[in-house]
Structure formats: structure tokens, C-alpha cells
PDB file of N, CA and C in Angstrom:
ATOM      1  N   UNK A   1      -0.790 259.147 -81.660  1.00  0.00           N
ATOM      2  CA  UNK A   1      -0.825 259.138 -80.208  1.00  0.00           C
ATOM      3  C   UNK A   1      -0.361 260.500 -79.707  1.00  0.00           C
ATOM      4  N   UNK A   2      -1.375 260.660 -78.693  1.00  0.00           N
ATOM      5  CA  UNK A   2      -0.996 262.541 -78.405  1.00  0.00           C
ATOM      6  C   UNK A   2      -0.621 262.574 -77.032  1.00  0.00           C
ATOM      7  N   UNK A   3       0.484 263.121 -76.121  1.00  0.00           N
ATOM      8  CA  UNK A   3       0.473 263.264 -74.921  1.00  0.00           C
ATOM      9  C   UNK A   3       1.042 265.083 -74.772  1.00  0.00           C
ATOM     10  N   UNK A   4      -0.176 265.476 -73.803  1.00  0.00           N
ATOM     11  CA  UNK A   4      -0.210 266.963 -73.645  1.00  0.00           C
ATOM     12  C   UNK A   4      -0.378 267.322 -74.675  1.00  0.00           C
ATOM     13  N   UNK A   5      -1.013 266.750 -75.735  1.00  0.00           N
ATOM     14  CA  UNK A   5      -1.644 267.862 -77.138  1.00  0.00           C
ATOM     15  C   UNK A   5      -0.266 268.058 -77.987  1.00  0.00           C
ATOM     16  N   UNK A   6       0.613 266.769 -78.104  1.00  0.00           N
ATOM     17  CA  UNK A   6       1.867 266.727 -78.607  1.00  0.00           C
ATOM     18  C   UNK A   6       1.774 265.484 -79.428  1.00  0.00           C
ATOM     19  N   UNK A   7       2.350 265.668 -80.774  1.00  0.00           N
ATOM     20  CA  UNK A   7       2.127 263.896 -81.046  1.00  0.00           C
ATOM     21  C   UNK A   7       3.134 262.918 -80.741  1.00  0.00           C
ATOM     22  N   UNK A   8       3.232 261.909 -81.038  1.00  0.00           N
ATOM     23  CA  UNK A   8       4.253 260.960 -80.483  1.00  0.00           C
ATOM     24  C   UNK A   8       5.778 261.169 -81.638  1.00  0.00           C
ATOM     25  N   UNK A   9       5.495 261.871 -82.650  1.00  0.00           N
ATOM     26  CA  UNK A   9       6.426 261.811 -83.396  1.00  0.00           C
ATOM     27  C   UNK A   9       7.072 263.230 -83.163  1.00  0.00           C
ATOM     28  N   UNK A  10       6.380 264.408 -82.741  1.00  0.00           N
ATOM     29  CA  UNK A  10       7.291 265.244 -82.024  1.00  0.00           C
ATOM     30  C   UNK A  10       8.179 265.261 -81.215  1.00  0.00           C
ATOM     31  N   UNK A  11       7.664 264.374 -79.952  1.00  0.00           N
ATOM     32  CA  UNK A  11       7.933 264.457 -78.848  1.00  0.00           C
ATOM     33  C   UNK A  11       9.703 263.612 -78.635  1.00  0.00           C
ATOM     34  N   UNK A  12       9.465 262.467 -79.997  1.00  0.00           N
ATOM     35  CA  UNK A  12      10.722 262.157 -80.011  1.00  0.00           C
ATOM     36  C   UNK A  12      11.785 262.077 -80.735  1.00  0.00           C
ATOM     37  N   UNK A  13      10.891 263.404 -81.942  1.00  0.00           N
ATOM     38  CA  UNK A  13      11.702 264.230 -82.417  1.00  0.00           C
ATOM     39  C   UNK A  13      12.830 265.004 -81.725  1.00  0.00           C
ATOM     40  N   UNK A  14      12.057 265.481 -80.724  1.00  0.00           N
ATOM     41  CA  UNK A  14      12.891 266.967 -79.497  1.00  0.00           C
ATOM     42  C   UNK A  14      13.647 266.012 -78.885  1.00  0.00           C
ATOM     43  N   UNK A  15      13.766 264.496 -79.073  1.00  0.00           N
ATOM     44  CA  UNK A  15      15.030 264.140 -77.927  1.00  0.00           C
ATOM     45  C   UNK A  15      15.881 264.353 -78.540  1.00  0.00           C
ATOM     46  N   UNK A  16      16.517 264.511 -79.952  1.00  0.00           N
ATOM     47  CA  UNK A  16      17.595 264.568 -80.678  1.00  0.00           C
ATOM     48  C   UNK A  16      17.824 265.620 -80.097  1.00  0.00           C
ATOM     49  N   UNK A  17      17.493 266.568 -79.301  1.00  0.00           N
ATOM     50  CA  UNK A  17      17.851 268.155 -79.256  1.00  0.00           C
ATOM     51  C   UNK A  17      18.729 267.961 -77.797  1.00  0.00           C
ATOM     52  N   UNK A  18      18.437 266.223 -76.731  1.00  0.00           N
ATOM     53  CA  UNK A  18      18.981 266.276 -75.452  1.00  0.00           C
ATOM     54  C   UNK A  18      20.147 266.350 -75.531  1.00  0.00           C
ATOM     55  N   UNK A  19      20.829 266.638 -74.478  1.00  0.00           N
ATOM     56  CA  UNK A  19      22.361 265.810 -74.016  1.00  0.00           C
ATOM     57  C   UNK A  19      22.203 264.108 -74.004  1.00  0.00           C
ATOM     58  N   UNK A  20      22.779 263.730 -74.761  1.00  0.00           N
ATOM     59  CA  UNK A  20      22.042 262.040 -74.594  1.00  0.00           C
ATOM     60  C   UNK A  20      23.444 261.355 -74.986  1.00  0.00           C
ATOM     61  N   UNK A  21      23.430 259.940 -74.263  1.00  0.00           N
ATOM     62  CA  UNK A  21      24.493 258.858 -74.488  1.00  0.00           C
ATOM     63  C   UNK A  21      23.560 257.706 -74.914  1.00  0.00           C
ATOM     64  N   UNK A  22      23.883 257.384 -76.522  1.00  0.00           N
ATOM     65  CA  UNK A  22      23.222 256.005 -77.141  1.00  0.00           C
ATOM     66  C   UNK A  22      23.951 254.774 -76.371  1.00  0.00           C
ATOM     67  N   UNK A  23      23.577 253.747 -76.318  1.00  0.00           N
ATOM     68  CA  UNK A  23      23.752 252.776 -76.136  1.00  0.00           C
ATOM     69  C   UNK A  23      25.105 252.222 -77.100  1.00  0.00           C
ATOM     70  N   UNK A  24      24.880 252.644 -78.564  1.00  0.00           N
ATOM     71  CA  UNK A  24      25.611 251.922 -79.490  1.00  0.00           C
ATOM     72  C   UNK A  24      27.150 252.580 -78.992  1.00  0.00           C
ATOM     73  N   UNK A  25      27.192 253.875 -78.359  1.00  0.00           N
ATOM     74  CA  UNK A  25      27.974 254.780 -78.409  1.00  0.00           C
ATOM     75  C   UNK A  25      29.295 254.558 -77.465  1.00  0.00           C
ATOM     76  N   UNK A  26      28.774 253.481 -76.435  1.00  0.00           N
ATOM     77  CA  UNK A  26      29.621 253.082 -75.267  1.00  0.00           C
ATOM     78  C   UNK A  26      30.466 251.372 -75.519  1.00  0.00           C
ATOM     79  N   UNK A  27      31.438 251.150 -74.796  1.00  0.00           N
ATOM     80  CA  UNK A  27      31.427 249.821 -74.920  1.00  0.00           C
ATOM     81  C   UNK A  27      32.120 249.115 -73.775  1.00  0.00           C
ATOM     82  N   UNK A  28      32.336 247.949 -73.976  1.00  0.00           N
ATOM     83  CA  UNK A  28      32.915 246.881 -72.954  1.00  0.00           C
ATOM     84  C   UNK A  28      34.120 247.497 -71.752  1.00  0.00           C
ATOM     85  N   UNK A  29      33.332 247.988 -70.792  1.00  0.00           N
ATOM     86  CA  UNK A  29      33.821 248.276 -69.685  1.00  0.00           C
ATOM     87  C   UNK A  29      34.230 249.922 -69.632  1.00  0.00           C
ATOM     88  N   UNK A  30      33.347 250.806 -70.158  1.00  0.00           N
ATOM     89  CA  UNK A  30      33.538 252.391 -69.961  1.00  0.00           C
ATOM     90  C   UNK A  30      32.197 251.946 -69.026  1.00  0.00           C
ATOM     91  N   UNK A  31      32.591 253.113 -68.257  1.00  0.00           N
ATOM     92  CA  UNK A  31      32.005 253.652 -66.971  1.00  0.00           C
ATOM     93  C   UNK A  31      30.774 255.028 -67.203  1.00  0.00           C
ATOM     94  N   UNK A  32      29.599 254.752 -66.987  1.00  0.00           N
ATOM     95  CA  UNK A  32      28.956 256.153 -66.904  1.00  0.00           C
ATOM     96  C   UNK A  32      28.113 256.056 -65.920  1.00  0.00           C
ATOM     97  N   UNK A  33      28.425 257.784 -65.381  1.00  0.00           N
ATOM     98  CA  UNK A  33      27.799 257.934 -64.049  1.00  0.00           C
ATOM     99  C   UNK A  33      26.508 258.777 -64.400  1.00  0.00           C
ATOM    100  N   UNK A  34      25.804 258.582 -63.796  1.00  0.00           N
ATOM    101  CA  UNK A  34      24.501 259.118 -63.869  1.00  0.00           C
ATOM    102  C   UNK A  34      23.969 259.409 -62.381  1.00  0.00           C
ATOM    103  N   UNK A  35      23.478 261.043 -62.928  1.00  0.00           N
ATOM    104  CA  UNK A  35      22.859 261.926 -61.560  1.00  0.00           C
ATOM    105  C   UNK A  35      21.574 261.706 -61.963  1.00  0.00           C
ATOM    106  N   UNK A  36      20.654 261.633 -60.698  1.00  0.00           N
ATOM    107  CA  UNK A  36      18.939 261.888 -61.195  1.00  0.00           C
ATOM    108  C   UNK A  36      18.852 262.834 -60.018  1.00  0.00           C
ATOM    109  N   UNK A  37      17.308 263.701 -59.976  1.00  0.00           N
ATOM    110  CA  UNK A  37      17.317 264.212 -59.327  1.00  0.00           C
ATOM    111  C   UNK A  37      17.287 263.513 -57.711  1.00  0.00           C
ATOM    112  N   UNK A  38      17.307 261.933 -57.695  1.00  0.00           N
ATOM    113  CA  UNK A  38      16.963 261.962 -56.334  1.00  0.00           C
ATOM    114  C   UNK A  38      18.575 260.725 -55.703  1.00  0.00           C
ATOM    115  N   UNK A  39      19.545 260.367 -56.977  1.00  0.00           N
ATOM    116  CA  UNK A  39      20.110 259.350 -56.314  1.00  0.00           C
ATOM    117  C   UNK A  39      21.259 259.558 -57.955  1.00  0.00           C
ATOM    118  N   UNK A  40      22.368 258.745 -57.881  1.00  0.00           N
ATOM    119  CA  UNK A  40      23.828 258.976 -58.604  1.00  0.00           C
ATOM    120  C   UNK A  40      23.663 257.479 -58.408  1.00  0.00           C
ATOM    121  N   UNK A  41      24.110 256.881 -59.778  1.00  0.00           N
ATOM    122  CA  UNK A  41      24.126 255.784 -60.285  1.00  0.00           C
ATOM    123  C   UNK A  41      24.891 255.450 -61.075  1.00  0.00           C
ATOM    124  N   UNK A  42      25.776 254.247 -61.063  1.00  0.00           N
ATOM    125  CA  UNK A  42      27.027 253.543 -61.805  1.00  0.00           C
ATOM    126  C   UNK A  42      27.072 252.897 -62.824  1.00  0.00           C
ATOM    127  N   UNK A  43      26.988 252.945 -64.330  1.00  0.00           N
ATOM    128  CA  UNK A  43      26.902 251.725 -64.839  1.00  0.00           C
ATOM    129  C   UNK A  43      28.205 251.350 -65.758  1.00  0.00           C
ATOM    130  N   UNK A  44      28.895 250.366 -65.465  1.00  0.00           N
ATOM    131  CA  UNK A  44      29.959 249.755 -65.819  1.00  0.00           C
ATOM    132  C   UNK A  44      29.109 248.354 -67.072  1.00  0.00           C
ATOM    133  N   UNK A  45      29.741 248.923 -68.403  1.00  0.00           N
ATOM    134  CA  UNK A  45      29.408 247.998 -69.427  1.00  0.00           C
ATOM    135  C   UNK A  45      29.599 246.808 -69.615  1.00  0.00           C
ATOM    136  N   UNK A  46      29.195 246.059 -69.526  1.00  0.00           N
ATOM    137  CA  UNK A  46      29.175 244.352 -69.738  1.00  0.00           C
ATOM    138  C   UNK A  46      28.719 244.273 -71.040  1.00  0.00           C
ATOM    139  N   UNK A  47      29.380 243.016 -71.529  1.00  0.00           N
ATOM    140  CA  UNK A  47      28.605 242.373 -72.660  1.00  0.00           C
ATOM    141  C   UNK A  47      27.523 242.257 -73.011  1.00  0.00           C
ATOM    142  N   UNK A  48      27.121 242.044 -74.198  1.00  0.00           N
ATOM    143  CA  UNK A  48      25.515 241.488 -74.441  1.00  0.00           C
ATOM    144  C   UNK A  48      24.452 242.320 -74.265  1.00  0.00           C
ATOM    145  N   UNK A  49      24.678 243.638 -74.026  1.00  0.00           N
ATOM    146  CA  UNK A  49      23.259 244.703 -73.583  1.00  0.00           C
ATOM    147  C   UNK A  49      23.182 244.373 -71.983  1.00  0.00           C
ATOM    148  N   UNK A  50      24.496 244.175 -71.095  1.00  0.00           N
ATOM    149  CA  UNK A  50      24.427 243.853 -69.585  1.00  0.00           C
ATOM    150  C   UNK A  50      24.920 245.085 -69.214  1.00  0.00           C
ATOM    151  N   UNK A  51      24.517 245.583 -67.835  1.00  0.00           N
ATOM    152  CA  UNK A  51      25.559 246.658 -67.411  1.00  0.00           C
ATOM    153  C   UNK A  51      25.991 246.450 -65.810  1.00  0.00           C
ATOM    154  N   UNK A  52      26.324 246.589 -64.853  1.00  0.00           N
ATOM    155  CA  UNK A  52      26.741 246.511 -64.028  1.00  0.00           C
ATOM    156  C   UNK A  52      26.674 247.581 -63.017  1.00  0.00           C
ATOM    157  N   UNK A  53      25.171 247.484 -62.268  1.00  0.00           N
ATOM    158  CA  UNK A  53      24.803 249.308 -62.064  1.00  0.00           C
ATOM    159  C   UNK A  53      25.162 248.734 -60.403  1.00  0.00           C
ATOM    160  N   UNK A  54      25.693 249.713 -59.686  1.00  0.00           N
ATOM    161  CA  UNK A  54      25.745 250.281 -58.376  1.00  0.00           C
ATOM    162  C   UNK A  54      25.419 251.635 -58.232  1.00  0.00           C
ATOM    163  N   UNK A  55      24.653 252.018 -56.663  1.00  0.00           N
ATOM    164  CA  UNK A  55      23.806 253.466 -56.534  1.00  0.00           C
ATOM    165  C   UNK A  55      22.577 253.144 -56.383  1.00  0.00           C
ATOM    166  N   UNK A  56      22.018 254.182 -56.097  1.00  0.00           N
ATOM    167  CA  UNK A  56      20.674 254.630 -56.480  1.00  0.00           C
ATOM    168  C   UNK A  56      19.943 253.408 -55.411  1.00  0.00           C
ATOM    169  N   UNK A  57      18.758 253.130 -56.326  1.00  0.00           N
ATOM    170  CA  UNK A  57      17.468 251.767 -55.789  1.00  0.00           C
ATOM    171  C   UNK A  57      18.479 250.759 -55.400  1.00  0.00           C
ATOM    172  N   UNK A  58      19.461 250.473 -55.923  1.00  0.00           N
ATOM    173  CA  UNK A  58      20.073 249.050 -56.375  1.00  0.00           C
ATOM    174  C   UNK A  58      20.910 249.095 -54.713  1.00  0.00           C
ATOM    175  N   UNK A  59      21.604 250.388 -54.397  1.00  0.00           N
ATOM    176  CA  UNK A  59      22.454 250.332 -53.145  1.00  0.00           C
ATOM    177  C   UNK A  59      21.253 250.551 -52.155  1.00  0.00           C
ATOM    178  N   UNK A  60      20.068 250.584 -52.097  1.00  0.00           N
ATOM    179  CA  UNK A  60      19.363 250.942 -50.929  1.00  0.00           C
ATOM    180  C   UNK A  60      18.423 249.967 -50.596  1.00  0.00           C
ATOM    181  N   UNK A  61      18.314 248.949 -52.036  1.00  0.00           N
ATOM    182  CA  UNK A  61      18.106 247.531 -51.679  1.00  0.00           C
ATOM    183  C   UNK A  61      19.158 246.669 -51.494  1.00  0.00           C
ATOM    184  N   UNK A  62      20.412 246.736 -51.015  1.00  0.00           N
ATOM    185  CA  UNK A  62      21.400 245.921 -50.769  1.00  0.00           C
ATOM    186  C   UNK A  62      21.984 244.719 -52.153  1.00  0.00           C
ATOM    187  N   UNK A  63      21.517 245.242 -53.550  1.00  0.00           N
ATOM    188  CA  UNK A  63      22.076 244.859 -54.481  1.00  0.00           C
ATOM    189  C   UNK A  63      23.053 245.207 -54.995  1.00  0.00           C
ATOM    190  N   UNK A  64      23.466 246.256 -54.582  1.00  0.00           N
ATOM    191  CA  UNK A  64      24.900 246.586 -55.413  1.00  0.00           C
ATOM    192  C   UNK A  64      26.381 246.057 -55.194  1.00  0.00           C
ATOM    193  N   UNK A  65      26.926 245.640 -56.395  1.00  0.00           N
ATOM    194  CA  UNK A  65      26.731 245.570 -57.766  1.00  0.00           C
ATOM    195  C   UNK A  65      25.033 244.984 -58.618  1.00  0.00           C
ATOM    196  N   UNK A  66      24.725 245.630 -58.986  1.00  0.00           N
ATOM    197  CA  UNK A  66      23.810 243.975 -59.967  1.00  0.00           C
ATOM    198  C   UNK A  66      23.779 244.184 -61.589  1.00  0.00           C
ATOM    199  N   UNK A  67      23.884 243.326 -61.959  1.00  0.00           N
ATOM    200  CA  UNK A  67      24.022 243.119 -63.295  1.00  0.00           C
ATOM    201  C   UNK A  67      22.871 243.241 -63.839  1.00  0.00           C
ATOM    202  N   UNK A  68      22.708 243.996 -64.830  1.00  0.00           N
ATOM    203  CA  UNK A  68      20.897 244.458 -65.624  1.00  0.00           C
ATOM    204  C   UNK A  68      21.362 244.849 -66.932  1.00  0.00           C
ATOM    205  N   UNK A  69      20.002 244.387 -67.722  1.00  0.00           N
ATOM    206  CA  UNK A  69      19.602 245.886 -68.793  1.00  0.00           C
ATOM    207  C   UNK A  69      19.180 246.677 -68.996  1.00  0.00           C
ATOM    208  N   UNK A  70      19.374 247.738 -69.523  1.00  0.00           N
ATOM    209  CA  UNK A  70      18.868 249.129 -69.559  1.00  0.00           C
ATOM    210  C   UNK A  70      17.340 248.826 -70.836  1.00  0.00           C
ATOM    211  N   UNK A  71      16.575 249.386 -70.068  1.00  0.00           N
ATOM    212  CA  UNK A  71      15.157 249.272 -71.280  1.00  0.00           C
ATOM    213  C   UNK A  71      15.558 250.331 -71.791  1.00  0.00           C
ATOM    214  N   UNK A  72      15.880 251.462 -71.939  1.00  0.00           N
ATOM    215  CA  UNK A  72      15.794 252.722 -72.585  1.00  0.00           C
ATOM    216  C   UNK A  72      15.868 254.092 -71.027  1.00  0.00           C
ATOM    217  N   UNK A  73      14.983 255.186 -72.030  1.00  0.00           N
ATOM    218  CA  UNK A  73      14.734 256.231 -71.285  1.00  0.00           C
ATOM    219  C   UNK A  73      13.311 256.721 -71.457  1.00  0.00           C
ATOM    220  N   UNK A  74      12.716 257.110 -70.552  1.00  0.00           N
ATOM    221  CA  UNK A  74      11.013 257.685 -70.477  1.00  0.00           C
ATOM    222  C   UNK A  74      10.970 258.907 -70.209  1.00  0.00           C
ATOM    223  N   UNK A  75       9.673 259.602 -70.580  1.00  0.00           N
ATOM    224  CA  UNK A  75       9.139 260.883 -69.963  1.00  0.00           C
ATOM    225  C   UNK A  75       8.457 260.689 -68.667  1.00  0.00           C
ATOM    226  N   UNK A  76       8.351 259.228 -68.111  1.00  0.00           N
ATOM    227  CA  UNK A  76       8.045 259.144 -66.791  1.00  0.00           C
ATOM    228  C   UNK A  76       6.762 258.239 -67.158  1.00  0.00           C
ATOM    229  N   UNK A  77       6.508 257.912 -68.467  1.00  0.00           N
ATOM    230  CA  UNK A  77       5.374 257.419 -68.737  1.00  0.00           C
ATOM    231  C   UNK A  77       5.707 256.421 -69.621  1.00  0.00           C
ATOM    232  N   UNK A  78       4.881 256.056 -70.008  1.00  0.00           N
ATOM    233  CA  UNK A  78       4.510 254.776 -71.295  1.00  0.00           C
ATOM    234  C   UNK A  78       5.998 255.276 -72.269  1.00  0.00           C
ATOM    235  N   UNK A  79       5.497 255.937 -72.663  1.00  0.00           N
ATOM    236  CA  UNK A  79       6.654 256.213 -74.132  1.00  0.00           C
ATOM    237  C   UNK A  79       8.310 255.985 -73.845  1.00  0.00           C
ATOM    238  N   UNK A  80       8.993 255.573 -74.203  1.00  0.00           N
ATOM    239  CA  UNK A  80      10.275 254.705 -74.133  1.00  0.00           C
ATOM    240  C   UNK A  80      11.470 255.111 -75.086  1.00  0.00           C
ATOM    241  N   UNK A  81      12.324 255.308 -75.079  1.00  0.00           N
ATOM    242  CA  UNK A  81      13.048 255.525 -76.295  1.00  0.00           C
ATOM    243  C   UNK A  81      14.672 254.560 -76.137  1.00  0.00           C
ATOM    244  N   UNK A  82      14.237 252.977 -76.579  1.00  0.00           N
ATOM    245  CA  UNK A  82      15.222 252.000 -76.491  1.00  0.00           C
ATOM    246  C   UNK A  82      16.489 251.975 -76.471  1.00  0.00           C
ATOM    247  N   UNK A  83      17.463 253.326 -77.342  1.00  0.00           N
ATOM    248  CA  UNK A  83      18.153 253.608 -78.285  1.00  0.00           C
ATOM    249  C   UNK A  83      19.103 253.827 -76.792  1.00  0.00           C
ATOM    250  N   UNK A  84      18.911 254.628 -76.143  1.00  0.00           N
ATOM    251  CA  UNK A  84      19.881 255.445 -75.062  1.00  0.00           C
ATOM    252  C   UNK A  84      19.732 255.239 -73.553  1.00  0.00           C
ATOM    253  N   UNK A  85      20.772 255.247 -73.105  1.00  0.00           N
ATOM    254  CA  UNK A  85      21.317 255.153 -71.681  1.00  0.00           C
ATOM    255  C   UNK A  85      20.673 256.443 -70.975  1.00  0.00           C
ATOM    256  N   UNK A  86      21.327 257.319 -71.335  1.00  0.00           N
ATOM    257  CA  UNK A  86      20.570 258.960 -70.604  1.00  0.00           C
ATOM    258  C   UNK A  86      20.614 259.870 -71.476  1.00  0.00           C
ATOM    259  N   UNK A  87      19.440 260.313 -70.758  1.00  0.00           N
ATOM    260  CA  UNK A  87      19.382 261.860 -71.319  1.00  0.00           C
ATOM    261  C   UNK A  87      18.694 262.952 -70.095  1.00  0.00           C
ATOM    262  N   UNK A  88      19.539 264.036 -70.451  1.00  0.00           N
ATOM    263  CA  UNK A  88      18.809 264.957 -69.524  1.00  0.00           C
ATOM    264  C   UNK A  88      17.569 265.327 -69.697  1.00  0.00           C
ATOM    265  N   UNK A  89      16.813 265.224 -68.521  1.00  0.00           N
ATOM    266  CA  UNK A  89      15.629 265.298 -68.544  1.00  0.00           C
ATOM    267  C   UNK A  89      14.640 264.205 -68.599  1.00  0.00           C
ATOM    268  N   UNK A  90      15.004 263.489 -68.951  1.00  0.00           N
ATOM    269  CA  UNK A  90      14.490 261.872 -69.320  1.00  0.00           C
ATOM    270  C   UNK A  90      14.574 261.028 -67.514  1.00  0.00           C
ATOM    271  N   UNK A  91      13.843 259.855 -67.730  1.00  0.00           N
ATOM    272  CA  UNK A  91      14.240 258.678 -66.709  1.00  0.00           C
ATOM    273  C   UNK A  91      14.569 257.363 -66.774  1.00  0.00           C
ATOM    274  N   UNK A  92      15.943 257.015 -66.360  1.00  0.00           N
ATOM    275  CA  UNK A  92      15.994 255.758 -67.216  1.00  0.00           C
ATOM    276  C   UNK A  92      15.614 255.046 -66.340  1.00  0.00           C
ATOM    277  N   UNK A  93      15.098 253.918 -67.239  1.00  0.00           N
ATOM    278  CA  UNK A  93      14.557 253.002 -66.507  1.00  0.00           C
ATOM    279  C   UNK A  93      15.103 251.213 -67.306  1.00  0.00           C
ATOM    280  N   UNK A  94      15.254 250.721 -66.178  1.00  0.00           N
ATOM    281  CA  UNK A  94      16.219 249.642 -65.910  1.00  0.00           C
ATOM    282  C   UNK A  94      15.066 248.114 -66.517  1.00  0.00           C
ATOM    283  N   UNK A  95      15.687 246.928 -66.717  1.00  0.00           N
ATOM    284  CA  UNK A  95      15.101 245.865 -67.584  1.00  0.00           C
ATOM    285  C   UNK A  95      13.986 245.592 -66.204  1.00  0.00           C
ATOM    286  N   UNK A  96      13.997 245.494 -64.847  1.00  0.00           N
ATOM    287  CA  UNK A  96      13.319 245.134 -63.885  1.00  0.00           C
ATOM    288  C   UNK A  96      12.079 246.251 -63.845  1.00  0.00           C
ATOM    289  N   UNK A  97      11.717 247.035 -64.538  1.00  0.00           N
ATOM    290  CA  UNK A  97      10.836 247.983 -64.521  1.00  0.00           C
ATOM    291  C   UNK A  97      10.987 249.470 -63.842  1.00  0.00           C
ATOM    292  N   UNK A  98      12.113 249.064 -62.959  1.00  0.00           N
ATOM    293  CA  UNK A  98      12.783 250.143 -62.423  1.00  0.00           C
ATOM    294  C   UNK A  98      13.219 251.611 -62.788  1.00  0.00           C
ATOM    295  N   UNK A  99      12.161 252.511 -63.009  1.00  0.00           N
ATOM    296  CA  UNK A  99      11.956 253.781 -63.098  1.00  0.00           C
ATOM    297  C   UNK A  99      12.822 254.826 -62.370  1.00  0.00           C
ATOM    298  N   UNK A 100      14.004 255.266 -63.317  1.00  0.00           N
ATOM    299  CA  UNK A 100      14.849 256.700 -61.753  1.00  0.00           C
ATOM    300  C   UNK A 100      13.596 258.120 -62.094  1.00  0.00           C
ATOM    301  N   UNK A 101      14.427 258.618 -61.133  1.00  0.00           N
ATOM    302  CA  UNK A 101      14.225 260.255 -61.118  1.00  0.00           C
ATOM    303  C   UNK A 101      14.583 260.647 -62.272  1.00  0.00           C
ATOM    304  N   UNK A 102      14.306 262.208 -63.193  1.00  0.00           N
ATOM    305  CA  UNK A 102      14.302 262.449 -64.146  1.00  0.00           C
ATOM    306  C   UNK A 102      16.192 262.689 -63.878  1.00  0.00           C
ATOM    307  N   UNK A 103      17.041 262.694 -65.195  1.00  0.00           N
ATOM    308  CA  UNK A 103      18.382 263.005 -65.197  1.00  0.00           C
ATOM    309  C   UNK A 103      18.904 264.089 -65.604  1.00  0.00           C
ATOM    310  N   UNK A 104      19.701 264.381 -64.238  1.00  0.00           N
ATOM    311  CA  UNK A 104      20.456 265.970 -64.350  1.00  0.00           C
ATOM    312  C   UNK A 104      21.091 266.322 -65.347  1.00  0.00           C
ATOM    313  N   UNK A 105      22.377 265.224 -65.099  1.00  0.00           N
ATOM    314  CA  UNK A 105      23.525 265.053 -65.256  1.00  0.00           C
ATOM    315  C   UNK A 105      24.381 263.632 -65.801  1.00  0.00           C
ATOM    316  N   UNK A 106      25.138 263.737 -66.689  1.00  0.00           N
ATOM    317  CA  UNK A 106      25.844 262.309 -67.086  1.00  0.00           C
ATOM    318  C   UNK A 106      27.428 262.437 -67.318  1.00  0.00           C
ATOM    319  N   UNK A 107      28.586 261.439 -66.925  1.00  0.00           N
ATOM    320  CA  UNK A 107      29.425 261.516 -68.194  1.00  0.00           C
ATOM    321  C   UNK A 107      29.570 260.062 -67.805  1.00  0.00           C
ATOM    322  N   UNK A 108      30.704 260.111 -69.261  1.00  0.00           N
ATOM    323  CA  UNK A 108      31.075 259.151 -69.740  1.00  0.00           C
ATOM    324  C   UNK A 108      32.601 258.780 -69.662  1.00  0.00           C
ATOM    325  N   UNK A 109      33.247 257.661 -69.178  1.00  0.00           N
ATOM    326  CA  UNK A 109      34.395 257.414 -68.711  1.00  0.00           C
ATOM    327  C   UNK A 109      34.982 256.089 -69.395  1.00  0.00           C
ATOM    328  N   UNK A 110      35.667 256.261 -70.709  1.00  0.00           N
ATOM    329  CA  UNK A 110      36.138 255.687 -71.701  1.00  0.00           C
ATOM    330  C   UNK A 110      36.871 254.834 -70.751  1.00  0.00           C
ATOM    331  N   UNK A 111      36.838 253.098 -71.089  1.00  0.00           N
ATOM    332  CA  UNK A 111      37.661 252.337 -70.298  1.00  0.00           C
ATOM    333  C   UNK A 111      39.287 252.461 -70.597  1.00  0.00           C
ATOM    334  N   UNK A 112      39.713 252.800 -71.881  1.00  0.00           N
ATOM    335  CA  UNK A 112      40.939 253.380 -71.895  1.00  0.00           C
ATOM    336  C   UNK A 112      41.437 254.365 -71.219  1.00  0.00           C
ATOM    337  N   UNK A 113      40.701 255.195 -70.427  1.00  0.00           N
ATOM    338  CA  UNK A 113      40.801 256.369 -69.754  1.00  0.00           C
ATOM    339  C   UNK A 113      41.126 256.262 -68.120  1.00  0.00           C
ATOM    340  N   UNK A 114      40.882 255.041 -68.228  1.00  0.00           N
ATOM    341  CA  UNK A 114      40.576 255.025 -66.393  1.00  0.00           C
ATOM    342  C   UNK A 114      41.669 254.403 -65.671  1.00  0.00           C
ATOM    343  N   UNK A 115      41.859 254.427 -64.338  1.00  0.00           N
ATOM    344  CA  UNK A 115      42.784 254.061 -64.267  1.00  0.00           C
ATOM    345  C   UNK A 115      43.089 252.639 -63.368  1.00  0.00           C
TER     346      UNK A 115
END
């Protein structure tokens, strides 16, 4: 599978090269904030592959808090990469089909850390 004359096994080769936060990497109640280019988004870890996003779509449809899963991250298209929360450059997109803006910016806020 080729997109822009790239194959599919390149393309997600070069994500190893992002700033990226795995999924496996976070846990029960660390905090990561996420910039896209068009909106800043909350997700507080829940159990079970749940997260607890406020911001963004979610505050401008009068859902925030709402409880979701993260499908992964996209190039804005079909191709998906399950594994991770963000990466720069990428768009994550949420279990409701919910597509962000590509991502600036991330951190990560260890629940031992917070106050």
C-alpha cells in the first residue's frame, strides 16, 4: 500500500523517529495535555483503555468531561497507528471517529507528580 509514492511500511517506520507517548507508557490517572494546531485537550487515564478527555470538540460540544477511547494516531487519513496517544505531527483521533488537528505539542503529568 503506497501513499504519496511511500509504502505503508516506511511511513510507519518514520513514526519511531516522532516525539510520541505509547499508550502502554502512561497509567491510572497521569494527566496528558495535548496541543493540536486548532484546540488543547485533557486526557486523564482511566482504566480499561478509558480516558477522561476535556477541551477541544468535547468542550465545544458541551461534553466535557467525557469518558472515551483513544483509537490511535493518523496522518489525517486511513492509516492508524493503535499503539500511541500522540505524536507530533500526527492526529489523534478518539474511539467516536473523532479526528483532531495535527499535534504540536504534548506532556505528560505522572499522577505521582501532581498535586
Amino acid at each position: 500500500m503506497k501513499k504519496h509514492g511511500q509504502s505503508l511500511d516506511k511511513i510507519i517506520e518514520r513514526t519511531s523517529e516522532l516525539k510520541q507517548i505509547r499508550k502502554e507508557e502512561v497509567h491510572f490517572g497521569d494527566l496528558v495535555v495535548i496541543s493540536t494546531q486548532n484546540s488543547v485537550y485533557s486526557l486523564r487515564v482511566l482504566d480499561n483503555g478509558f480516558y477522561l478527555v476535556s477541551g477541544g470538540w468535547f468542550e465545544q460540544q458541551g461534553l466535557s468531561p467525557h469518558k472515551i477511547r483513544i483509537a490511535g494516531c493518523t496522518w489525517g487519513g486511513s492509516i492508524i497507528k493503535i499503539d500511541i496517544i500522540a505524536a507530533c505531527g500526527l492526529c489523534l483521533e478518539f474511539s467516536n471517529r473523532l479526528i483532531t488537528s495535527p499535534i504540536k505539542e504534548f506532556s505528560v503529568f505522572p499522577s505521582g507528580l501532581q498535586n
